[in-house]
PDB file of N, CA and C in Angstrom:
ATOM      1  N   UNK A   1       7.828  15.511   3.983  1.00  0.00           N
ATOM      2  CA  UNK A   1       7.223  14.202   4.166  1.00  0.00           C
ATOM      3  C   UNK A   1       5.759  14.266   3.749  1.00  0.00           C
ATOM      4  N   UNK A   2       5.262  13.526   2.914  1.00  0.00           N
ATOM      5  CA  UNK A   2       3.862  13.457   2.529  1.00  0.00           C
ATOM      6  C   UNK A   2       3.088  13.014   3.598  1.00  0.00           C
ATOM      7  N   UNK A   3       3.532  11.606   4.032  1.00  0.00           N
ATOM      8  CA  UNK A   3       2.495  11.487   5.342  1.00  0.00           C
ATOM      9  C   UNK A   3       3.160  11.935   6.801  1.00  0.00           C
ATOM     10  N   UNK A   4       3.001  12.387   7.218  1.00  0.00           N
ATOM     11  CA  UNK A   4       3.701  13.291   8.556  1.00  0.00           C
ATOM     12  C   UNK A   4       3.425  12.100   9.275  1.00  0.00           C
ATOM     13  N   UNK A   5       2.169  11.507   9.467  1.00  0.00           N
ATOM     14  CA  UNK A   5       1.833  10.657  10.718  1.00  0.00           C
ATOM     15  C   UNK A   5       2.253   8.888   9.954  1.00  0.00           C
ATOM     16  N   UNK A   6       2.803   8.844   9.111  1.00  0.00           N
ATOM     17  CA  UNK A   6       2.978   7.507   8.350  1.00  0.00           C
ATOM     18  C   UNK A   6       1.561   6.802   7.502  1.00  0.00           C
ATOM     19  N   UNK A   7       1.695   5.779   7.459  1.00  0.00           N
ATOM     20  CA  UNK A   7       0.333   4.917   6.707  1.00  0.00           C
ATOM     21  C   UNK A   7       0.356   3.942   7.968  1.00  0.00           C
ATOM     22  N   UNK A   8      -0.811   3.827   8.525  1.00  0.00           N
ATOM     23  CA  UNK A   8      -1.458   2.337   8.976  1.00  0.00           C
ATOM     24  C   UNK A   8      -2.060   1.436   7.718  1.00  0.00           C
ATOM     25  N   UNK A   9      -1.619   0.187   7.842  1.00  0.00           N
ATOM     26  CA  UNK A   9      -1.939  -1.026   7.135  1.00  0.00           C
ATOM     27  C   UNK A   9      -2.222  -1.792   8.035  1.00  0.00           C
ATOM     28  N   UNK A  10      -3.892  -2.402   7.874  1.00  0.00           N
ATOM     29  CA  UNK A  10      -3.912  -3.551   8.070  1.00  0.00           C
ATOM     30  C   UNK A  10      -4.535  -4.661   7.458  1.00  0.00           C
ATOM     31  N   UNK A  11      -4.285  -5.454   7.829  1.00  0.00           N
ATOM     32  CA  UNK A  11      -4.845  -6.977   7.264  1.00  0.00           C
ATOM     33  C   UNK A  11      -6.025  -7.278   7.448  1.00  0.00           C
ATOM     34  N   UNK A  12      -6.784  -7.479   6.132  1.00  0.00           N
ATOM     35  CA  UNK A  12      -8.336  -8.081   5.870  1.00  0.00           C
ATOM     36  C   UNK A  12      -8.212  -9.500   5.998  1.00  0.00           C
ATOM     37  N   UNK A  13      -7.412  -9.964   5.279  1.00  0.00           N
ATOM     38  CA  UNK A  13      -7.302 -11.592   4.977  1.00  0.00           C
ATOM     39  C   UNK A  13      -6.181 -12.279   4.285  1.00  0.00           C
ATOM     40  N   UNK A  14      -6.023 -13.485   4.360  1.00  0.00           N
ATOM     41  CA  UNK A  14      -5.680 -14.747   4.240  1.00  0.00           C
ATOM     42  C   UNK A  14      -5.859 -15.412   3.524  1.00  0.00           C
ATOM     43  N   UNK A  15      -5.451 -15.789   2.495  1.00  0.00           N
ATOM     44  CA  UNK A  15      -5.712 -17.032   1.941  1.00  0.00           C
ATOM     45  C   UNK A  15      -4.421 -17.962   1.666  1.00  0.00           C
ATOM     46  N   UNK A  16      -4.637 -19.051   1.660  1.00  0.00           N
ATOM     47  CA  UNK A  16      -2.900 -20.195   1.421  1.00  0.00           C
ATOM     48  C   UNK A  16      -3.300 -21.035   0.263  1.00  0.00           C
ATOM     49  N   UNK A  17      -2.592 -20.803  -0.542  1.00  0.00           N
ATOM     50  CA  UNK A  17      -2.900 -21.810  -1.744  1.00  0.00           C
ATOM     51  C   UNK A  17      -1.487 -22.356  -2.209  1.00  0.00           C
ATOM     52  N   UNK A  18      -1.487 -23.858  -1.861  1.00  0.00           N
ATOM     53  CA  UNK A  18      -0.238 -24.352  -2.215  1.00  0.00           C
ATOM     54  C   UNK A  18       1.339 -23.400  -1.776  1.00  0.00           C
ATOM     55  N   UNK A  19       1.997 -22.778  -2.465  1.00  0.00           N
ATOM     56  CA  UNK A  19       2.992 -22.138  -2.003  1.00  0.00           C
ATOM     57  C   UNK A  19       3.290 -20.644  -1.960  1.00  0.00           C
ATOM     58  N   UNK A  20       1.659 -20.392  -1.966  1.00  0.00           N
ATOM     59  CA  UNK A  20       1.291 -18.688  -2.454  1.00  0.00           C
ATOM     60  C   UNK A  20       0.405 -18.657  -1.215  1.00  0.00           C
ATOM     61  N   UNK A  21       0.708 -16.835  -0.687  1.00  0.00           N
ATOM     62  CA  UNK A  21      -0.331 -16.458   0.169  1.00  0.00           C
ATOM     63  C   UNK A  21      -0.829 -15.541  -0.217  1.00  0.00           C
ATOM     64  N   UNK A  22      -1.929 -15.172   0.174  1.00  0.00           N
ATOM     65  CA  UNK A  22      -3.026 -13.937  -0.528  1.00  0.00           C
ATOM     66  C   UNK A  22      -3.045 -13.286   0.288  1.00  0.00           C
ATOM     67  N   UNK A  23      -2.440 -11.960   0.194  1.00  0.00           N
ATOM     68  CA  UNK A  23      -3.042 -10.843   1.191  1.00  0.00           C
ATOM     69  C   UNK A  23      -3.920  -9.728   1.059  1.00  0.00           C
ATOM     70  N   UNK A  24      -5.007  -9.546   1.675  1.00  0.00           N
ATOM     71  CA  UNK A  24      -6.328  -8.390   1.401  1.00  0.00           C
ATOM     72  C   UNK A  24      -5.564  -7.317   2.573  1.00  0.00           C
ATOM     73  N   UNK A  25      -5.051  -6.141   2.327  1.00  0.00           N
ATOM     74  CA  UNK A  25      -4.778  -5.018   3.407  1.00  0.00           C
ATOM     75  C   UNK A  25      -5.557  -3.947   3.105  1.00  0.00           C
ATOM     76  N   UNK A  26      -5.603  -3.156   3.584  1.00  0.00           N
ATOM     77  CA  UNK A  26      -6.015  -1.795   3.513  1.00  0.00           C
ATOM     78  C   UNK A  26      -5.280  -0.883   4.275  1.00  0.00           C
ATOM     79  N   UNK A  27      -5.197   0.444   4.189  1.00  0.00           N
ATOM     80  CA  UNK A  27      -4.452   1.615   4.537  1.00  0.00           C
ATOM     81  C   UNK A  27      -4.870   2.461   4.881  1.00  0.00           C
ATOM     82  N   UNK A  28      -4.926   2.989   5.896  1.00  0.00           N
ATOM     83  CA  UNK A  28      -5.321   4.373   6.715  1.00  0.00           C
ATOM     84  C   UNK A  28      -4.660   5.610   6.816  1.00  0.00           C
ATOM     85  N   UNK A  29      -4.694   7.190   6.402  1.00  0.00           N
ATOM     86  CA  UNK A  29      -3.439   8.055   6.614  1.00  0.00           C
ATOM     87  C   UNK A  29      -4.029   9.549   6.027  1.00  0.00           C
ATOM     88  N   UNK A  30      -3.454  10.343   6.017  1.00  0.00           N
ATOM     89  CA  UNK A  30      -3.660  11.416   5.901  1.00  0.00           C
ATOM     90  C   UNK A  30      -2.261  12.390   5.436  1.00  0.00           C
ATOM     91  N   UNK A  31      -2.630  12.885   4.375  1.00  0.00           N
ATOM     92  CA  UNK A  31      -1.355  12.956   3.343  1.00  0.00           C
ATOM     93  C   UNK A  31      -1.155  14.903   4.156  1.00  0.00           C
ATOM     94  N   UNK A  32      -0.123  15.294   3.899  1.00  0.00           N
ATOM     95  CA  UNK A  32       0.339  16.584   4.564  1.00  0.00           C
ATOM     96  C   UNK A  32      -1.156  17.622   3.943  1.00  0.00           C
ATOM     97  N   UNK A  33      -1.376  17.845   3.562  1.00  0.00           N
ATOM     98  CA  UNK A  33      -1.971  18.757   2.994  1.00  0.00           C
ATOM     99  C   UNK A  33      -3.786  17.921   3.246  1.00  0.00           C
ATOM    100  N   UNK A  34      -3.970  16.778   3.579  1.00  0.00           N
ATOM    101  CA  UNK A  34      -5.520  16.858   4.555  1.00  0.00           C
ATOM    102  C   UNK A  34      -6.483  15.935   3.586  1.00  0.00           C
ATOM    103  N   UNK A  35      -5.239  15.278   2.687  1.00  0.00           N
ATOM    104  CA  UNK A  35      -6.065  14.516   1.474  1.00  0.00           C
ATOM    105  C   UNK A  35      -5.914  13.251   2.313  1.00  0.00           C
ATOM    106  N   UNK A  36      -7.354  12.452   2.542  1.00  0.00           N
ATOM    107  CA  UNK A  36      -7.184  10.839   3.093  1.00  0.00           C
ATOM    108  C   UNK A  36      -6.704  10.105   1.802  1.00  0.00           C
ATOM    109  N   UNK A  37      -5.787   9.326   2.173  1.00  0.00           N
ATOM    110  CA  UNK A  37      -4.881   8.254   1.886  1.00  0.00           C
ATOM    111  C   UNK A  37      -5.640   6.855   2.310  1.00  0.00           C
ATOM    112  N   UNK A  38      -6.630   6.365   1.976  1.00  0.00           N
ATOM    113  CA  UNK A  38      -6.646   5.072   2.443  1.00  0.00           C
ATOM    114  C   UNK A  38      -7.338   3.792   1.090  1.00  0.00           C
ATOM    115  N   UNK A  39      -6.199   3.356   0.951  1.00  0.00           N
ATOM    116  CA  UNK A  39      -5.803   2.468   0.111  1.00  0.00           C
ATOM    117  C   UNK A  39      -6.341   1.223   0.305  1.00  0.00           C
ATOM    118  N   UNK A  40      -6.617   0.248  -0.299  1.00  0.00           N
ATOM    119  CA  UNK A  40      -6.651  -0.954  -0.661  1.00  0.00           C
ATOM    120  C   UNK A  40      -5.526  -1.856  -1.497  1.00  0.00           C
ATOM    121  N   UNK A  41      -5.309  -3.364  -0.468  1.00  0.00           N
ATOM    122  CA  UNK A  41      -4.106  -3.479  -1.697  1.00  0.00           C
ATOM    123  C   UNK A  41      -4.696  -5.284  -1.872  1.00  0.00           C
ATOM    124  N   UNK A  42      -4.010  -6.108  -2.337  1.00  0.00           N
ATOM    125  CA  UNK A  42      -3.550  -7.219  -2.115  1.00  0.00           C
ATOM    126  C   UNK A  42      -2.288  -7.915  -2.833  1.00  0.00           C
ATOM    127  N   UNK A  43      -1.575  -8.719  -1.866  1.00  0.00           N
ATOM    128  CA  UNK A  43      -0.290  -8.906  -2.355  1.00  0.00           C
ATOM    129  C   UNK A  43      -0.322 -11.009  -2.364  1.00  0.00           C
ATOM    130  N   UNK A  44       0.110 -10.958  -3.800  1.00  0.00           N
ATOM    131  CA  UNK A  44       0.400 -12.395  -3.696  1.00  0.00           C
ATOM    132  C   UNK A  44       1.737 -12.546  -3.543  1.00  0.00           C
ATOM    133  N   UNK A  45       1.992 -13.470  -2.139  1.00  0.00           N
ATOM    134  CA  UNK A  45       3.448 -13.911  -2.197  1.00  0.00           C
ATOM    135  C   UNK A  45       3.446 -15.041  -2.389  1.00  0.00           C
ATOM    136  N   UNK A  46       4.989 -16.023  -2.812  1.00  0.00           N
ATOM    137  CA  UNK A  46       4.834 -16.960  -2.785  1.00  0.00           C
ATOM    138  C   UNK A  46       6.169 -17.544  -2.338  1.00  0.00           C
ATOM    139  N   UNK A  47       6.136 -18.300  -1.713  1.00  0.00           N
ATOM    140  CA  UNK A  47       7.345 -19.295  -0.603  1.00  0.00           C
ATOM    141  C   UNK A  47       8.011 -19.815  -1.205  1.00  0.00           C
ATOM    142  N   UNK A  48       9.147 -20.535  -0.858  1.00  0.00           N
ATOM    143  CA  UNK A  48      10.118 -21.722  -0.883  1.00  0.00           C
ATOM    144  C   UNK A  48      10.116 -22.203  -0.144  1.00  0.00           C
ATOM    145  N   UNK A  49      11.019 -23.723  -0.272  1.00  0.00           N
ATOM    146  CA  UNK A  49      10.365 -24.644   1.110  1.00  0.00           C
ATOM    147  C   UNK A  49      11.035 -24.598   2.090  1.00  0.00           C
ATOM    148  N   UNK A  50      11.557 -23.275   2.226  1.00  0.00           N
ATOM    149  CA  UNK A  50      12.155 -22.740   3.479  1.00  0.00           C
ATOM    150  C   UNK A  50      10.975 -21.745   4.278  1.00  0.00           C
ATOM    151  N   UNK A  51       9.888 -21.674   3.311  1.00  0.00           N
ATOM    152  CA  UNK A  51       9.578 -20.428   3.542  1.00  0.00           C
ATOM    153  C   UNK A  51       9.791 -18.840   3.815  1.00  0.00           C
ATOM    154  N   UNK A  52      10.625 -18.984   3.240  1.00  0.00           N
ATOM    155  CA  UNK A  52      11.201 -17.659   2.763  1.00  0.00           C
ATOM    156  C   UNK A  52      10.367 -17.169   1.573  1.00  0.00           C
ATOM    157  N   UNK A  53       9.937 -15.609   1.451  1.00  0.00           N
ATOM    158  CA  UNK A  53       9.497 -15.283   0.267  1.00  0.00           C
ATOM    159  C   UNK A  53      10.372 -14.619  -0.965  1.00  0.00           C
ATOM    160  N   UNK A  54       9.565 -15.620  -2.369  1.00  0.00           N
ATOM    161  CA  UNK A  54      10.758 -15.318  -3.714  1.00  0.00           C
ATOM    162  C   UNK A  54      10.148 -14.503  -4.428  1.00  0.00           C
ATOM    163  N   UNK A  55       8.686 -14.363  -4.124  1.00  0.00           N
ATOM    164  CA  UNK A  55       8.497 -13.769  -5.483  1.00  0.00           C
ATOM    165  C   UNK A  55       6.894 -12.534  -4.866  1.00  0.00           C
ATOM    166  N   UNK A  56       6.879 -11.362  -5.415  1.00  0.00           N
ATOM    167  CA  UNK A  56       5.417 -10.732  -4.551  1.00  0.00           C
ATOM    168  C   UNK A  56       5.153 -10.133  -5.938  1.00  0.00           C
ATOM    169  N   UNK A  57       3.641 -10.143  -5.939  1.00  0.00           N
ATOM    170  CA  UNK A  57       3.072  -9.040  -6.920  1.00  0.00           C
ATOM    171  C   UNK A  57       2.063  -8.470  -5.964  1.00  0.00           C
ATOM    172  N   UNK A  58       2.247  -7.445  -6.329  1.00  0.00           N
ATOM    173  CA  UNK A  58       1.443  -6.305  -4.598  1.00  0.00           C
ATOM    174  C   UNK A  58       0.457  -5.102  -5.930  1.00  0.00           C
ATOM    175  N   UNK A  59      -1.076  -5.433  -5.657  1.00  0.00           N
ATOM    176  CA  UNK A  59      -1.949  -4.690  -6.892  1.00  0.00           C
ATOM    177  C   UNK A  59      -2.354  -4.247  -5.889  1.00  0.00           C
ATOM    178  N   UNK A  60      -3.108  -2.697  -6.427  1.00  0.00           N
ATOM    179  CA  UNK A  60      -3.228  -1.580  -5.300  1.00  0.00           C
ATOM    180  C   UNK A  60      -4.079  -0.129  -6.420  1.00  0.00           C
ATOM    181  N   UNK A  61      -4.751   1.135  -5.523  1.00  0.00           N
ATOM    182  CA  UNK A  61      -5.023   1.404  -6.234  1.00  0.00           C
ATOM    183  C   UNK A  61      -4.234   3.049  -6.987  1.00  0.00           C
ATOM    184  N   UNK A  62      -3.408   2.753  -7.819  1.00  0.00           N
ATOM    185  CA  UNK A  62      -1.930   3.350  -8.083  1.00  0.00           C
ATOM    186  C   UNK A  62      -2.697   5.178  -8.767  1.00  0.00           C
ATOM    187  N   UNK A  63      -3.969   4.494  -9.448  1.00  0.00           N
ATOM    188  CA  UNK A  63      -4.178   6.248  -9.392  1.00  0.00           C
ATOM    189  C   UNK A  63      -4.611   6.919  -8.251  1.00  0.00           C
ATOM    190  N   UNK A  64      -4.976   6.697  -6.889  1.00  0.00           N
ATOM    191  CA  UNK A  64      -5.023   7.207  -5.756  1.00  0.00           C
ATOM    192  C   UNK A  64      -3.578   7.579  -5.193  1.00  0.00           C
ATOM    193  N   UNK A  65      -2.736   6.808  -5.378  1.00  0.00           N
ATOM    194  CA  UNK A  65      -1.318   6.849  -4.985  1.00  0.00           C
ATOM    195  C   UNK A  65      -0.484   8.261  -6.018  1.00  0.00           C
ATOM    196  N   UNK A  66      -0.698   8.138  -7.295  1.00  0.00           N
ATOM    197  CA  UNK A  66      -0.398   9.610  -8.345  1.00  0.00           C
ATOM    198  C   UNK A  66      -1.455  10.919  -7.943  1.00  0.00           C
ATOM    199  N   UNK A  67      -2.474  10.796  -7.301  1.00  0.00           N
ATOM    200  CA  UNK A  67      -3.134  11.976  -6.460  1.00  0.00           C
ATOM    201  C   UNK A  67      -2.399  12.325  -5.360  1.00  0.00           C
ATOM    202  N   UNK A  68      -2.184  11.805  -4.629  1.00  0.00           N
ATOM    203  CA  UNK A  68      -1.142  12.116  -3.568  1.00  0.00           C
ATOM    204  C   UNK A  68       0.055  12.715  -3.904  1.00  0.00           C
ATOM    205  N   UNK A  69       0.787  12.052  -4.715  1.00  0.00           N
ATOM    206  CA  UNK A  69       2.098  12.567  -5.018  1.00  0.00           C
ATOM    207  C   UNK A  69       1.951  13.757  -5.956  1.00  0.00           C
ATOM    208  N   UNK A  70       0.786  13.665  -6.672  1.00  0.00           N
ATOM    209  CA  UNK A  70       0.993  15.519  -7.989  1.00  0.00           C
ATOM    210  C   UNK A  70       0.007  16.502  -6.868  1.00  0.00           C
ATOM    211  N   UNK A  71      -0.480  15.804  -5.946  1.00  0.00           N
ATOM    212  CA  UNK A  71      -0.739  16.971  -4.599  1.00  0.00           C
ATOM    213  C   UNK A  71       0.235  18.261  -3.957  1.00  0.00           C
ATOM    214  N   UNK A  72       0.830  17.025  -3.275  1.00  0.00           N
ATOM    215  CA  UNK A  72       1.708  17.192  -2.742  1.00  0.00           C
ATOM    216  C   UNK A  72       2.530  17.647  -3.346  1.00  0.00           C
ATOM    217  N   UNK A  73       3.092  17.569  -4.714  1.00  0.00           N
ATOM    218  CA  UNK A  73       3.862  18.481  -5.735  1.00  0.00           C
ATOM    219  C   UNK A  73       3.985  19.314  -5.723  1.00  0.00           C
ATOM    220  N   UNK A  74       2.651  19.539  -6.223  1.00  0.00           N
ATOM    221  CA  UNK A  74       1.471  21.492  -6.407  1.00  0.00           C
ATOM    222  C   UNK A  74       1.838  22.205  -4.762  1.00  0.00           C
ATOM    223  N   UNK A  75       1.696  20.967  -3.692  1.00  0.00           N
ATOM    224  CA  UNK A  75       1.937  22.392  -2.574  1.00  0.00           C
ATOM    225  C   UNK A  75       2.792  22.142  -2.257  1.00  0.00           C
ATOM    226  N   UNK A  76       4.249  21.964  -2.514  1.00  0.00           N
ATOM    227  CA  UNK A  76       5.553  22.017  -2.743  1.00  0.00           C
ATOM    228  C   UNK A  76       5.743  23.668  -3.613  1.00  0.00           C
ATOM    229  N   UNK A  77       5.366  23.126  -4.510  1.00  0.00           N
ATOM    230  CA  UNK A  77       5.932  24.312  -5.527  1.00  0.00           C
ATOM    231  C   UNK A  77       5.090  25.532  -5.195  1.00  0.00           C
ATOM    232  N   UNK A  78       4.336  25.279  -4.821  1.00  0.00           N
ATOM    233  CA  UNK A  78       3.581  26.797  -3.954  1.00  0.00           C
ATOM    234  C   UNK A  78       4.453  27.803  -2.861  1.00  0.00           C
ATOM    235  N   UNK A  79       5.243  26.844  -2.478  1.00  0.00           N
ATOM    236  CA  UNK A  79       5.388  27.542  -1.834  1.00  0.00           C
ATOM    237  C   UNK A  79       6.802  28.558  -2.110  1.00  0.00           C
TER     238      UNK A  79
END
């Protein structure tokens, strides 16, 4: 398991625009091997008039996320 203790996410903000919501999160964690994990994301969703969600684009910062994982690789194969 990369994060032993999981990821905390939480929520910066809000925004509602017509049938889209804006989400500002951030991420807290500590990857097996002692590398901090804490991310920034935001995710646009957007509703139906059920409110149900159809559609998400979730931007984030993905070369922090490929540090973690070719980390964690390297001390995999170390061992």
């Amino acid at each position: 398991r990369v994060m032993p203790n999981g990821v905390q996410i939480h929520v910066n903000d809000v925004f509602i625009v017509g049938d889209w919501a804006i989400v500002e999160l951030h991420s807290l964690a500590h990857a097996k091997n002692g590398l901090r994990y804490n991310n920034e994301y935001a995710w646009f969703c957007r509703f139906d008039q059920n409110l149900k969600i159809v559609e998400v684009r979730a931007y984030l910062d993905s070369a922090l996320v490929q540090k973690v994982v070719d980390q964690h690789s390297a001390d995999f194969q170390d061992r």
